[in-house]
PDB file of N, CA and C in Angstrom:
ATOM      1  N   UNK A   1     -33.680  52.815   4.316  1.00  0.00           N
ATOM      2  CA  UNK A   1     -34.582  52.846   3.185  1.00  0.00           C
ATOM      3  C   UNK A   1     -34.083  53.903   2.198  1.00  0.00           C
ATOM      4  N   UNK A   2     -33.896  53.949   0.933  1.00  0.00           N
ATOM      5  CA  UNK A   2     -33.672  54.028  -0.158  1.00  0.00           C
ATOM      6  C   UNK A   2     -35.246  55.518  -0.681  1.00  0.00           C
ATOM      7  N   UNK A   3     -35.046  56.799  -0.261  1.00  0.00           N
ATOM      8  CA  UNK A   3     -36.378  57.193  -0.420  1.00  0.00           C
ATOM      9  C   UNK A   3     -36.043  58.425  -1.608  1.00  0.00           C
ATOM     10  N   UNK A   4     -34.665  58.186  -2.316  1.00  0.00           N
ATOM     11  CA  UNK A   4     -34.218  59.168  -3.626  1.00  0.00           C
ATOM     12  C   UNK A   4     -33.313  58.357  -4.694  1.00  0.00           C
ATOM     13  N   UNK A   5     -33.691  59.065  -5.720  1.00  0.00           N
ATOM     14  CA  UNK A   5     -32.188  58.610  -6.926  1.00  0.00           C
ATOM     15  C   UNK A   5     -30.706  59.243  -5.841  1.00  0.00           C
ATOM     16  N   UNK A   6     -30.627  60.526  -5.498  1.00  0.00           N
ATOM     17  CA  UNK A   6     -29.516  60.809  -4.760  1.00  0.00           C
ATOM     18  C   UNK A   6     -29.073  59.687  -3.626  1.00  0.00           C
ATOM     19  N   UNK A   7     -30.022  59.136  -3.107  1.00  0.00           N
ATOM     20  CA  UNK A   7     -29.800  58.110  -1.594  1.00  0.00           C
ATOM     21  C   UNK A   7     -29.268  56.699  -2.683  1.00  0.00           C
ATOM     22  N   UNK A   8     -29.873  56.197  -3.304  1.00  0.00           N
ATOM     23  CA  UNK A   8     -29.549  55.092  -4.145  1.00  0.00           C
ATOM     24  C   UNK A   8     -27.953  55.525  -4.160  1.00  0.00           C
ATOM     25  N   UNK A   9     -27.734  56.791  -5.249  1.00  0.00           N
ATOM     26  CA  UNK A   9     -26.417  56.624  -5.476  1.00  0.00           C
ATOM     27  C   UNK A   9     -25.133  57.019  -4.455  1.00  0.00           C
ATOM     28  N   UNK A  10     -25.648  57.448  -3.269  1.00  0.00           N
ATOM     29  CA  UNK A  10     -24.997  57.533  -2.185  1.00  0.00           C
ATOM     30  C   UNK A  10     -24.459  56.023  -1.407  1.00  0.00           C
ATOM     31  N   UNK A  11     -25.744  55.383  -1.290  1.00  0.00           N
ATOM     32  CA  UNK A  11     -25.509  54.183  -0.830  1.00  0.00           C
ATOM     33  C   UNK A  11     -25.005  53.252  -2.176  1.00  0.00           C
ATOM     34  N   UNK A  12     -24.685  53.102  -3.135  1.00  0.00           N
ATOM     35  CA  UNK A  12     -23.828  52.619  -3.961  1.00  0.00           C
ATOM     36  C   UNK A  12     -22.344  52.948  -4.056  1.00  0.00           C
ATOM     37  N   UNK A  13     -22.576  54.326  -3.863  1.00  0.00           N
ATOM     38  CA  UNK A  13     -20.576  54.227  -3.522  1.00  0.00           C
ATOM     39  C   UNK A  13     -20.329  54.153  -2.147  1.00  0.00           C
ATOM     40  N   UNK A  14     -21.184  53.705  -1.598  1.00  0.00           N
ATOM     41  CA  UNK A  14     -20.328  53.221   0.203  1.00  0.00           C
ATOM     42  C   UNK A  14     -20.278  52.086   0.118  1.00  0.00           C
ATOM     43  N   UNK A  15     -20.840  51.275  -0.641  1.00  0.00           N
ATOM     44  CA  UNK A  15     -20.372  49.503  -0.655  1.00  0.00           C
ATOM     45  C   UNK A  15     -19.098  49.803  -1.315  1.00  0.00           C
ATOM     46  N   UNK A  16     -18.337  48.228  -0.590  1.00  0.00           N
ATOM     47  CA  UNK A  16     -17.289  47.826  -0.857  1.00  0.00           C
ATOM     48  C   UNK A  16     -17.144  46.835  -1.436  1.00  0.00           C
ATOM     49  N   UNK A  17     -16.840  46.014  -2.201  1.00  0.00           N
ATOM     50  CA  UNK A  17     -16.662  47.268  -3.364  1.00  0.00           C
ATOM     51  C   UNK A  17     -17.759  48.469  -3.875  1.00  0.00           C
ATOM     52  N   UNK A  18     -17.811  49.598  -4.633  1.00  0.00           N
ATOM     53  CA  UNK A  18     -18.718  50.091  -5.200  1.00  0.00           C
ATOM     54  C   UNK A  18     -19.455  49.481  -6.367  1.00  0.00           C
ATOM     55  N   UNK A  19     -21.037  49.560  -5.868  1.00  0.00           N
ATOM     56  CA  UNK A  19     -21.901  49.104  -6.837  1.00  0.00           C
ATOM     57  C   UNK A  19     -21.830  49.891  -8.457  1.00  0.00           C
ATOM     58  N   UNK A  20     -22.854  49.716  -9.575  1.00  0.00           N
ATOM     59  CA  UNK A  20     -22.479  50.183 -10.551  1.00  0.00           C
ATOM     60  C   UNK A  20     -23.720  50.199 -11.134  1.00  0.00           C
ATOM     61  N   UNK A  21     -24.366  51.717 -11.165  1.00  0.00           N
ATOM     62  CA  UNK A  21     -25.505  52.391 -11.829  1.00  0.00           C
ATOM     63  C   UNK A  21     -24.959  51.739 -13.217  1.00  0.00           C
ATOM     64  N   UNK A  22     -25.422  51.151 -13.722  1.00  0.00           N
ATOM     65  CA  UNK A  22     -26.279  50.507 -15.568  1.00  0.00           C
ATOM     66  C   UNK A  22     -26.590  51.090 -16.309  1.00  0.00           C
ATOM     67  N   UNK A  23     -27.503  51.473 -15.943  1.00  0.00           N
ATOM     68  CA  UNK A  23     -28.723  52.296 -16.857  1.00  0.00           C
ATOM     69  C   UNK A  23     -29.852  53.160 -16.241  1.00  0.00           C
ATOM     70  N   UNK A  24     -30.068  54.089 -16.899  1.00  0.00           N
ATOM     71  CA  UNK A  24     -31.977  54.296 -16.549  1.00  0.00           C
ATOM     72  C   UNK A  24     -32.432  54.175 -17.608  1.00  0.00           C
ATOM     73  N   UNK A  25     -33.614  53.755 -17.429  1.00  0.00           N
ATOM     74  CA  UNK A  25     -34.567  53.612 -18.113  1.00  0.00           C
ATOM     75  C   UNK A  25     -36.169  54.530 -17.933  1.00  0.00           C
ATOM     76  N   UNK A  26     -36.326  55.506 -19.066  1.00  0.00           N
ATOM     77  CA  UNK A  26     -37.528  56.219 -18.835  1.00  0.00           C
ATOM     78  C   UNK A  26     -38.705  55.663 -18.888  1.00  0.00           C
ATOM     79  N   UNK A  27     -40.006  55.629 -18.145  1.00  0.00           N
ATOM     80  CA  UNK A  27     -41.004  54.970 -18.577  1.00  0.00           C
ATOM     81  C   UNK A  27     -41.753  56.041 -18.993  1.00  0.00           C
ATOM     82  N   UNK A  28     -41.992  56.895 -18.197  1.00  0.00           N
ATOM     83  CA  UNK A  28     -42.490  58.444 -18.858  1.00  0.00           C
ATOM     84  C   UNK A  28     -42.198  59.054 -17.769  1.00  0.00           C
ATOM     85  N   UNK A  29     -42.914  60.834 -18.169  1.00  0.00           N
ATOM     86  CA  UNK A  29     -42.785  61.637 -17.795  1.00  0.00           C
ATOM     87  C   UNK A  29     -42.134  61.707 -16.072  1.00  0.00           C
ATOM     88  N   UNK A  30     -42.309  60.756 -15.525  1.00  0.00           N
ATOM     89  CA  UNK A  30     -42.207  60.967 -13.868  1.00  0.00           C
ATOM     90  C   UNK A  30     -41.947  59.758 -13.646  1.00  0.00           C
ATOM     91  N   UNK A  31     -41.910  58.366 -14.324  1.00  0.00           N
ATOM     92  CA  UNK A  31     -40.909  57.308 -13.482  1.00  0.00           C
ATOM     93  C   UNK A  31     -39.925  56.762 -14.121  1.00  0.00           C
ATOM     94  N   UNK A  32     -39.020  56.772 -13.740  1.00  0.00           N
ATOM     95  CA  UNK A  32     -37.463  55.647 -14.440  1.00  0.00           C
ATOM     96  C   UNK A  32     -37.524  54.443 -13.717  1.00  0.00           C
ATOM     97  N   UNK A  33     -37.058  53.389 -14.328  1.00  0.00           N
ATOM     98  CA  UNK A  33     -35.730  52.614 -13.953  1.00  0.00           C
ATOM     99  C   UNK A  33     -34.848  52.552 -13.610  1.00  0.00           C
ATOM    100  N   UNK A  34     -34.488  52.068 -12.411  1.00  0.00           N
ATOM    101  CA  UNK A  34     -32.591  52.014 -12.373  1.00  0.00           C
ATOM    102  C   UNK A  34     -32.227  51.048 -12.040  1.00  0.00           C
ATOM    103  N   UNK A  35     -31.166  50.636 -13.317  1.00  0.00           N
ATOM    104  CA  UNK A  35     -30.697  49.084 -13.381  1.00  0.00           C
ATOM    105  C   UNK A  35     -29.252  49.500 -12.927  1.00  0.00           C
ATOM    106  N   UNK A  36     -28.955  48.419 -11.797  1.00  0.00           N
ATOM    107  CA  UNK A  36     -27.615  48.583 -10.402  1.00  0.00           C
ATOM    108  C   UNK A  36     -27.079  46.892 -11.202  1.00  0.00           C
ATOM    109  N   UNK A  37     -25.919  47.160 -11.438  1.00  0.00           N
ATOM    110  CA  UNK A  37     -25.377  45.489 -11.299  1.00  0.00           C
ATOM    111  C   UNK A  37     -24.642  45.468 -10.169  1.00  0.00           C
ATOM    112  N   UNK A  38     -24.916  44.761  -9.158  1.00  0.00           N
ATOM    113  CA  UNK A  38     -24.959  44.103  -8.080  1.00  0.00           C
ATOM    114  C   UNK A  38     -23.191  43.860  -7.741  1.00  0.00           C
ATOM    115  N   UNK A  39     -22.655  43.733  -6.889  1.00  0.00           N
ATOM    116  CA  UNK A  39     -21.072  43.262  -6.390  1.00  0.00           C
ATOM    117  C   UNK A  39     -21.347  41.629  -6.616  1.00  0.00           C
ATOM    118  N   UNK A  40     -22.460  40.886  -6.456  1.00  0.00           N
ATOM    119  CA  UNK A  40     -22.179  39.442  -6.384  1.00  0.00           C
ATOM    120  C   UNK A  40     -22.889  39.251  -8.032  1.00  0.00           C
ATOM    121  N   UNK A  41     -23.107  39.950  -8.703  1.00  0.00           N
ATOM    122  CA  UNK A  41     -23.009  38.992 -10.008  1.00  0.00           C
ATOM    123  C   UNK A  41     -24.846  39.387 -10.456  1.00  0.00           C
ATOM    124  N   UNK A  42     -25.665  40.076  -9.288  1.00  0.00           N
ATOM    125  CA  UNK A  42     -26.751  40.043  -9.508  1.00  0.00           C
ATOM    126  C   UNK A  42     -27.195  41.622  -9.995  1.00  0.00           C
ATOM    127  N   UNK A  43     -28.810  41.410 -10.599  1.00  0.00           N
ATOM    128  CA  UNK A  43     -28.968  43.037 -11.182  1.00  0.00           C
ATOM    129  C   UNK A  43     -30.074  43.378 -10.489  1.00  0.00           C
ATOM    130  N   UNK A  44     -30.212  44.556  -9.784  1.00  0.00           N
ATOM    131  CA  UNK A  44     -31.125  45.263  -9.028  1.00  0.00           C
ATOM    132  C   UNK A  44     -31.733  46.100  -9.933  1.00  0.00           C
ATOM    133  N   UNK A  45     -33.110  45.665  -9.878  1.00  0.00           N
ATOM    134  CA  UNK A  45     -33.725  47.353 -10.345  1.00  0.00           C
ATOM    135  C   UNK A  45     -34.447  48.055  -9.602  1.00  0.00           C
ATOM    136  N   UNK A  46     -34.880  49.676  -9.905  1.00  0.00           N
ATOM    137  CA  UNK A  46     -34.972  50.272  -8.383  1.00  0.00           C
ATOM    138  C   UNK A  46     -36.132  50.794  -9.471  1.00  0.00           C
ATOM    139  N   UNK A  47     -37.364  51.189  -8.993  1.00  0.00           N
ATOM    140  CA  UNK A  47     -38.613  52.361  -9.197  1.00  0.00           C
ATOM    141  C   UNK A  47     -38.381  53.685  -9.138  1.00  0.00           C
ATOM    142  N   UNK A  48     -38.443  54.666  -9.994  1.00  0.00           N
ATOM    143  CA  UNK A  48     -37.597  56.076  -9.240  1.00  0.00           C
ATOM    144  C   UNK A  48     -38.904  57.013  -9.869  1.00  0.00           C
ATOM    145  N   UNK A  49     -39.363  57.389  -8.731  1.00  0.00           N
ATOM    146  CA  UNK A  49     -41.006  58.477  -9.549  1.00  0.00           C
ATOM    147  C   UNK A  49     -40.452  59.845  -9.098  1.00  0.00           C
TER     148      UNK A  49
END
């Protein structure tokens, strides 16, 4: 389980290939977005409070 922005981007450079942080996106003060484009073509977004 995925329980930080640090763990996200940890477990993105251990895939093989390495995944690829996008973007964040602020919603306010205390939550982002994080848009991952995917190794197969797909886009993940993650909740980050």
């Amino acid at each position: 389980m995925l329980r930080s922005l640090a763990a996200l981007l940890e477990w993105l450079g251990a895939r093989t290939p390495p995944g690829r942080l996008d973007q964040i996106v602020t919603q306010d003060e205390f939550t982002h977005d994080v848009v991952v484009a995917d190794t197969d073509g797909r886009w993940l977004v993650f909740d980050v409070t």
